[in-house]
N, C-alpha and C. Protein backbone atom coordinates (compact mmCIF):
# COMPACT_ATOMS: atom_id res chain seq x y z
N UNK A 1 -54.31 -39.92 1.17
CA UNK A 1 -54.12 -39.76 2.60
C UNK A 1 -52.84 -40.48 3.03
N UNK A 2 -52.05 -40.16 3.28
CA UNK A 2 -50.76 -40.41 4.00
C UNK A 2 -50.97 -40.82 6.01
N UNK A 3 -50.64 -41.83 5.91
CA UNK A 3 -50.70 -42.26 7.53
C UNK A 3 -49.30 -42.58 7.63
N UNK A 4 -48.49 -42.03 8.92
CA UNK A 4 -47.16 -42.02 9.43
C UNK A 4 -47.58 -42.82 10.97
N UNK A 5 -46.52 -43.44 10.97
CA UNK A 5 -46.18 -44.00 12.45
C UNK A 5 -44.17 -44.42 12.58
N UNK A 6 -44.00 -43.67 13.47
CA UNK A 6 -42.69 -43.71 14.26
C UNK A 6 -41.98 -44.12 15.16
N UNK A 7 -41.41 -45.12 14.94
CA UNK A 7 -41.14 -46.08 16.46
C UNK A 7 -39.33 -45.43 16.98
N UNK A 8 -39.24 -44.68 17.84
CA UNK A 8 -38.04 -43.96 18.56
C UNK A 8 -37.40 -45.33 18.77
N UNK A 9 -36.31 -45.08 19.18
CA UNK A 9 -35.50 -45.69 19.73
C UNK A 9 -35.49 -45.96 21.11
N UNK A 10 -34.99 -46.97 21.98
CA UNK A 10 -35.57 -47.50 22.66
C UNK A 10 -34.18 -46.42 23.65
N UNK A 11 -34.16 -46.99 25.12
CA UNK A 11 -33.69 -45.64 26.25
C UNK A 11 -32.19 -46.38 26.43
N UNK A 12 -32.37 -47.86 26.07
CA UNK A 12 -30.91 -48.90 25.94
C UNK A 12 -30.28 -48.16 24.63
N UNK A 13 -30.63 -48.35 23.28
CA UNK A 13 -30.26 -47.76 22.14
C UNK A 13 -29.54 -46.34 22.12
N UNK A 14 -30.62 -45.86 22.99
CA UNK A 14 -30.01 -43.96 23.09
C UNK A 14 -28.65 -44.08 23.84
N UNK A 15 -29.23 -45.06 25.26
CA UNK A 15 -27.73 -44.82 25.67
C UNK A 15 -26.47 -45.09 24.93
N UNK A 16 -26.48 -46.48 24.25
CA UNK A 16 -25.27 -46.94 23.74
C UNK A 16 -25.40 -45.54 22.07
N UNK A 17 -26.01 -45.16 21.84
CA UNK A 17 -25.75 -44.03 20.65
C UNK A 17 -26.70 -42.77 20.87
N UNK A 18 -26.73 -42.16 20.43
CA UNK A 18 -27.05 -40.97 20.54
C UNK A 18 -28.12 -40.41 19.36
N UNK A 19 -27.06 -40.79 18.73
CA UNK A 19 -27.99 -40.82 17.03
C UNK A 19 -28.22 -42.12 16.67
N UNK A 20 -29.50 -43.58 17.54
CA UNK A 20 -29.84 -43.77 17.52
C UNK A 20 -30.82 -43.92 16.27
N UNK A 21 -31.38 -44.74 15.51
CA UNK A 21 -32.39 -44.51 14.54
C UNK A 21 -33.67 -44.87 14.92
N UNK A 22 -34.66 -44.05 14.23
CA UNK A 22 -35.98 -44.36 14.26
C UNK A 22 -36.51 -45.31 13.12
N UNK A 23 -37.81 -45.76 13.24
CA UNK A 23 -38.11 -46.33 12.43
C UNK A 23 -39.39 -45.53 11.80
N UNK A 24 -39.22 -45.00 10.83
CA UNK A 24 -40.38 -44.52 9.87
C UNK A 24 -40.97 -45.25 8.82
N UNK A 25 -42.52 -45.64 9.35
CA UNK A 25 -43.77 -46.21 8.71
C UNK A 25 -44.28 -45.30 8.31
N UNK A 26 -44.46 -45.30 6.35
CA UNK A 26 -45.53 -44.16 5.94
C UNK A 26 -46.66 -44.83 4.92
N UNK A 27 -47.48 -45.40 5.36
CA UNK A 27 -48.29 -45.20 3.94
C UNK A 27 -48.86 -44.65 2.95
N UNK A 28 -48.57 -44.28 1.96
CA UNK A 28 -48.56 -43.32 0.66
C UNK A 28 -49.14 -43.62 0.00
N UNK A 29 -49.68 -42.52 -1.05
CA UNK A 29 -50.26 -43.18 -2.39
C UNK A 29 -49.12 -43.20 -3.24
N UNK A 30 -48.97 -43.15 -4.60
CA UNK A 30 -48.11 -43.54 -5.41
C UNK A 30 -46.96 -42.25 -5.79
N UNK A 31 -47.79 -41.00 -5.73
CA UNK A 31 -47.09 -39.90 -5.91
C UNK A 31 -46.08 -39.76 -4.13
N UNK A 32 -47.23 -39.69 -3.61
CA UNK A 32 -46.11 -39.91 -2.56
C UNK A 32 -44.80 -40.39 -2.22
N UNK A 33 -45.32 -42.07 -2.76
CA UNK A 33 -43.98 -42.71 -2.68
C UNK A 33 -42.77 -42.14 -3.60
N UNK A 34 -43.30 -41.76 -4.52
CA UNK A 34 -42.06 -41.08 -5.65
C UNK A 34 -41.39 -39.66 -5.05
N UNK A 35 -42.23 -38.63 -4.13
CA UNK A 35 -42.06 -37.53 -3.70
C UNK A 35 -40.93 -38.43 -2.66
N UNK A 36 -41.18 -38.85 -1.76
CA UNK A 36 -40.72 -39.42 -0.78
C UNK A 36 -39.20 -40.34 -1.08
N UNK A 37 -38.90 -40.64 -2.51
CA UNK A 37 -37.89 -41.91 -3.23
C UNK A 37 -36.70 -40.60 -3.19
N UNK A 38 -37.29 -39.02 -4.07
CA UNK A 38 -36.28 -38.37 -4.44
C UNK A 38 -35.68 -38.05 -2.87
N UNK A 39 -36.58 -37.31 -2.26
CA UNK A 39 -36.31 -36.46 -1.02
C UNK A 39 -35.20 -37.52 0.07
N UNK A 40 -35.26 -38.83 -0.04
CA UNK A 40 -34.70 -39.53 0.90
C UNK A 40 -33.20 -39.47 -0.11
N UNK A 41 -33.64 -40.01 -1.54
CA UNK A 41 -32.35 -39.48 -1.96
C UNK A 41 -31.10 -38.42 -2.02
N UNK A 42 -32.28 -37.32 -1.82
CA UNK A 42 -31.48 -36.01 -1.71
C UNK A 42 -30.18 -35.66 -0.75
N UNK A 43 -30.88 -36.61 0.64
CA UNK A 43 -30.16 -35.97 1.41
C UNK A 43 -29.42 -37.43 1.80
N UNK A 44 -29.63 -38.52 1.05
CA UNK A 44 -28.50 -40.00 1.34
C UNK A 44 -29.19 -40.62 1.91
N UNK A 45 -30.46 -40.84 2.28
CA UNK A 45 -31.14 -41.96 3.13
C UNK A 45 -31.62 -42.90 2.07
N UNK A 46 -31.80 -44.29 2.75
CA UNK A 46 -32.26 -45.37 2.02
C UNK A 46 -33.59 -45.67 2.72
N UNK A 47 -34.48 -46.44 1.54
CA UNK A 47 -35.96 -46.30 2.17
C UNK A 47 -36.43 -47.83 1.27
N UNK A 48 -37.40 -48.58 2.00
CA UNK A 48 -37.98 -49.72 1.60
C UNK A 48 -39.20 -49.64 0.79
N UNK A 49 -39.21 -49.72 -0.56
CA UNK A 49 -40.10 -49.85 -1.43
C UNK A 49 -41.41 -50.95 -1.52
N UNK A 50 -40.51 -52.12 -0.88
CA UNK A 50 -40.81 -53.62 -1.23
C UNK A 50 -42.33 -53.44 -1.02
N UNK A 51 -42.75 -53.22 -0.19
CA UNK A 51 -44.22 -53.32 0.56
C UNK A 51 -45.32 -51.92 0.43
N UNK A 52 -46.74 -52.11 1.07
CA UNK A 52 -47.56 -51.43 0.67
C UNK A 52 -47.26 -50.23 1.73
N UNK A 53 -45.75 -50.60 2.80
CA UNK A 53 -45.90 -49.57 3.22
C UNK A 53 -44.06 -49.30 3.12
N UNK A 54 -43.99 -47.55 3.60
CA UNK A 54 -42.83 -47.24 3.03
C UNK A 54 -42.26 -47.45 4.10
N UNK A 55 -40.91 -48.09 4.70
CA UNK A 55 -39.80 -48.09 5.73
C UNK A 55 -38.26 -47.06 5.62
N UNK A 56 -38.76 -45.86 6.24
CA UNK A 56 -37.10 -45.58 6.14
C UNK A 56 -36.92 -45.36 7.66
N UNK A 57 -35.19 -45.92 7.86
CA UNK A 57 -34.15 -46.08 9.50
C UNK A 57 -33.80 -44.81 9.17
N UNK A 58 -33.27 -44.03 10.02
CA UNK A 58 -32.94 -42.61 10.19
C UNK A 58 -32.84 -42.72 11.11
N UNK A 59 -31.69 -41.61 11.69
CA UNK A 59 -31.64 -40.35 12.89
C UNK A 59 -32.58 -39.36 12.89
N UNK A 60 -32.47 -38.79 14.24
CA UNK A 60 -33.81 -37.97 14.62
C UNK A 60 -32.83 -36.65 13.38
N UNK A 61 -31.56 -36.40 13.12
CA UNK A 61 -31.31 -35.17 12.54
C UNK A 61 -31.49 -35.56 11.30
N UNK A 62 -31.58 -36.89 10.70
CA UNK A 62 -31.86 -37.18 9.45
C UNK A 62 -33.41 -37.08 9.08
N UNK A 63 -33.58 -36.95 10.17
CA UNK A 63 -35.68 -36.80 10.20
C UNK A 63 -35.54 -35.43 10.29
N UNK A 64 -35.19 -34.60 10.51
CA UNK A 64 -35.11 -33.44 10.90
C UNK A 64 -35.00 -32.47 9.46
N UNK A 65 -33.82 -33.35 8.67
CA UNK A 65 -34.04 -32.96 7.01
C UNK A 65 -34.73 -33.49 6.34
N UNK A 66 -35.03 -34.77 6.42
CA UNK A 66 -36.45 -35.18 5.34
C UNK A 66 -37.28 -34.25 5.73
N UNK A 67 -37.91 -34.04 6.90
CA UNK A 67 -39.06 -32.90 7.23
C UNK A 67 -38.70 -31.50 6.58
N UNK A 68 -37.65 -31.03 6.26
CA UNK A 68 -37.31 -29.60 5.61
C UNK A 68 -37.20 -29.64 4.46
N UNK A 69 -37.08 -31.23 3.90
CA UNK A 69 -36.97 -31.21 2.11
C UNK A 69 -38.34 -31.43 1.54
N UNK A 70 -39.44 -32.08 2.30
CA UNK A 70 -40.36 -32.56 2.77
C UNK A 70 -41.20 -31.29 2.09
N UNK A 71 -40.76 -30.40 3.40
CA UNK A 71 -41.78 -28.81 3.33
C UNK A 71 -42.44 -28.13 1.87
N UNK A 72 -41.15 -28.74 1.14
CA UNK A 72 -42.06 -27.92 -0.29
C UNK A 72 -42.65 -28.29 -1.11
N UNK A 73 -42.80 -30.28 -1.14
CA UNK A 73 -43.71 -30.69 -1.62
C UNK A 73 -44.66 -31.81 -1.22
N UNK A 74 -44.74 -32.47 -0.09
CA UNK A 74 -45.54 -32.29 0.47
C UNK A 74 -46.06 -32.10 2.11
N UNK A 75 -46.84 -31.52 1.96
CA UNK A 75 -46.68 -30.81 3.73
C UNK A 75 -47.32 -31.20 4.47
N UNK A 76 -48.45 -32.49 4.07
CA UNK A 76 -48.99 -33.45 5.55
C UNK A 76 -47.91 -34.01 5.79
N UNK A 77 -47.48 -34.49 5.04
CA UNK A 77 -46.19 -35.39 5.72
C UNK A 77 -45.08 -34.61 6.46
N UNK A 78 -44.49 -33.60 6.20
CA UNK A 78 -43.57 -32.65 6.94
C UNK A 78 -43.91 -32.47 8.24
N UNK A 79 -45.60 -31.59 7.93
CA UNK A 79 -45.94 -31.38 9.37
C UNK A 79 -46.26 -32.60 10.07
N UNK A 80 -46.43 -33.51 10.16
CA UNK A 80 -46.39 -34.73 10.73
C UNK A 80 -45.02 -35.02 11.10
N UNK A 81 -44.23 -35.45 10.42
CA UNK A 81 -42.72 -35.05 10.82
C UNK A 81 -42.45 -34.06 11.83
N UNK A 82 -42.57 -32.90 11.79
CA UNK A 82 -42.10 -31.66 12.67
C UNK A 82 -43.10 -32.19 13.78
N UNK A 83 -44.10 -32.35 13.68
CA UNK A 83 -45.24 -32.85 14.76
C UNK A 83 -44.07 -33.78 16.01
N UNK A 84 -43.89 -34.91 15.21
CA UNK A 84 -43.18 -35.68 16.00
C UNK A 84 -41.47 -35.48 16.19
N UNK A 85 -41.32 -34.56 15.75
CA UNK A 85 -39.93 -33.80 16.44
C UNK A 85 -39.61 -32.79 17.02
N UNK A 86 -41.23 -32.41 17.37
CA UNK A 86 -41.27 -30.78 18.27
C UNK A 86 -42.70 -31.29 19.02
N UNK A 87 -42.09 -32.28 19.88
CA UNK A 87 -43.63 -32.56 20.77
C UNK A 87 -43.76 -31.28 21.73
N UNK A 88 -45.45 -31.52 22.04
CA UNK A 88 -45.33 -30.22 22.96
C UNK A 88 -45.01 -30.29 24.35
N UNK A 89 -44.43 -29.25 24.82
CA UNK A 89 -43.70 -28.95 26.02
C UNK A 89 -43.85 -29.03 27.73
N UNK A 90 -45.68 -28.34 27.09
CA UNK A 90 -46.03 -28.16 28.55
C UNK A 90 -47.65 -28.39 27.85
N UNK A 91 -48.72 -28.72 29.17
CA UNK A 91 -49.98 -28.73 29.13
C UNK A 91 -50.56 -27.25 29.47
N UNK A 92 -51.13 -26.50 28.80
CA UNK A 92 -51.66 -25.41 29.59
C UNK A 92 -52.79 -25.48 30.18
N UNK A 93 -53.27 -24.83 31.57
CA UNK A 93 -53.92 -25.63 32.41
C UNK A 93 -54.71 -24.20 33.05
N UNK A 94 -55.95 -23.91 33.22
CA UNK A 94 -56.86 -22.90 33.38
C UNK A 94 -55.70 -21.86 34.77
N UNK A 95 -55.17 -22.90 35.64
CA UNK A 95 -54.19 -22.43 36.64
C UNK A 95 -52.68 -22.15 36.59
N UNK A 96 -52.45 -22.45 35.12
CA UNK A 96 -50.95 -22.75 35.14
C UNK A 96 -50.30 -23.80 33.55
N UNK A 97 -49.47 -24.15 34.12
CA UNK A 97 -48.93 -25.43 33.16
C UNK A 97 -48.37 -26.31 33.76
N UNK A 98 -48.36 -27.59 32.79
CA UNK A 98 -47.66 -29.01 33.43
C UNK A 98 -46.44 -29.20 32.18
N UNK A 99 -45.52 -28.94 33.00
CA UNK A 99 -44.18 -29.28 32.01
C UNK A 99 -44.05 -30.75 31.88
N UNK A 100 -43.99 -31.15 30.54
CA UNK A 100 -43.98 -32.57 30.52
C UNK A 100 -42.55 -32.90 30.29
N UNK A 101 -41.49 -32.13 30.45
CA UNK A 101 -39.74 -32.42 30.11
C UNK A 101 -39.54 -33.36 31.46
N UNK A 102 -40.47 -33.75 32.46
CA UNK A 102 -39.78 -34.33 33.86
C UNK A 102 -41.03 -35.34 34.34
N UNK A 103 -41.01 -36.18 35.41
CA UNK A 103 -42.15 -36.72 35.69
C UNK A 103 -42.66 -36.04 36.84
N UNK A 104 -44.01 -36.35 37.40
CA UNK A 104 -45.26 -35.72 38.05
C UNK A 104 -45.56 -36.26 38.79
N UNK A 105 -45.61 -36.94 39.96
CA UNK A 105 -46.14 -37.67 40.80
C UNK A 105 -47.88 -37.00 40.96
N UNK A 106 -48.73 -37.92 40.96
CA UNK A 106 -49.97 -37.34 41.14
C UNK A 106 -50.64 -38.47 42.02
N UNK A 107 -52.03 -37.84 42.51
CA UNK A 107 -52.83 -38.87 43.46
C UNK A 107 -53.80 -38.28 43.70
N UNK A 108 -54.88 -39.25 43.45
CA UNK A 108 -56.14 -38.65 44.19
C UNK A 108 -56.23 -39.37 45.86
N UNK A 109 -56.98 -38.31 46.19
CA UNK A 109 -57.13 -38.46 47.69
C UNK A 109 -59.25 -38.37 47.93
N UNK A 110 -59.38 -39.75 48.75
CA UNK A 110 -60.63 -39.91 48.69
C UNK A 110 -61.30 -39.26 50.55
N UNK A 111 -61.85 -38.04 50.14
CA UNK A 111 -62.38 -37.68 51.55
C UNK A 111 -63.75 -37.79 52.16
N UNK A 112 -64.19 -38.40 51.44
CA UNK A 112 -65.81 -39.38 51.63
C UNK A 112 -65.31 -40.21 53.03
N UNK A 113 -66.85 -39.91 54.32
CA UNK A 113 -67.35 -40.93 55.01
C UNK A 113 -66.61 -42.58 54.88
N UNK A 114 -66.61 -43.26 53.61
CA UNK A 114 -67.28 -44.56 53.33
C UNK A 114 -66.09 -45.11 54.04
């Protein structure tokens, strides 16, 4: 079982760069980690072995190719990848949709007596 966690770059970071890096947490089993050693190699990324869990810094376009080199061998991890680089767009909603590209002001309004 492979567990991923992704920490973006922060909204200071983006501003001063663009291509910004993320931080990718994966825990792997052993084949993993070896699937995961070539594929970062492939495309020039460096990745942290040291620990029980794997660390690679990347750009979102350098995440963008681990997830495509990713695809052909193994594919929880890809789609997890693509997961978190194609969040979804909008909520679909029995009335409509809520585009989540902007913010929403919302409020409940209480029309009870009390």
């Amino acid at each position: 079982m492979t567990r991923l966690r992704i920490v973006p770059p922060s909204a200071a970071q983006l501003a001063a760069a663009a291509d910004a890096p993320h931080l990718v947490y994966i825990a792997a089993e052993h084949t993993q980690r070896n699937a995961l050693a070539i594929a970062t190699s492939r495309i020039g990324l460096g990745l942290d072995l040291s620990a029980d869990i794997v660390r690679i810094t990347a750009s979102r376009a350098a995440l963008e190719q681990l997830a495509a080199v990713l695809g052909g061998s193994d594919d929880a991890l890809a789609a997890d990848l693509a997961r978190y680089l194609s969040p979804v767009a909008a909520w679909e909603l029995r009335t409509g949709s809520l585009e989540l590209s902007r913010a929403h002001v919302m409020g409940i309004v209480n029309l009870t007596t009390d």
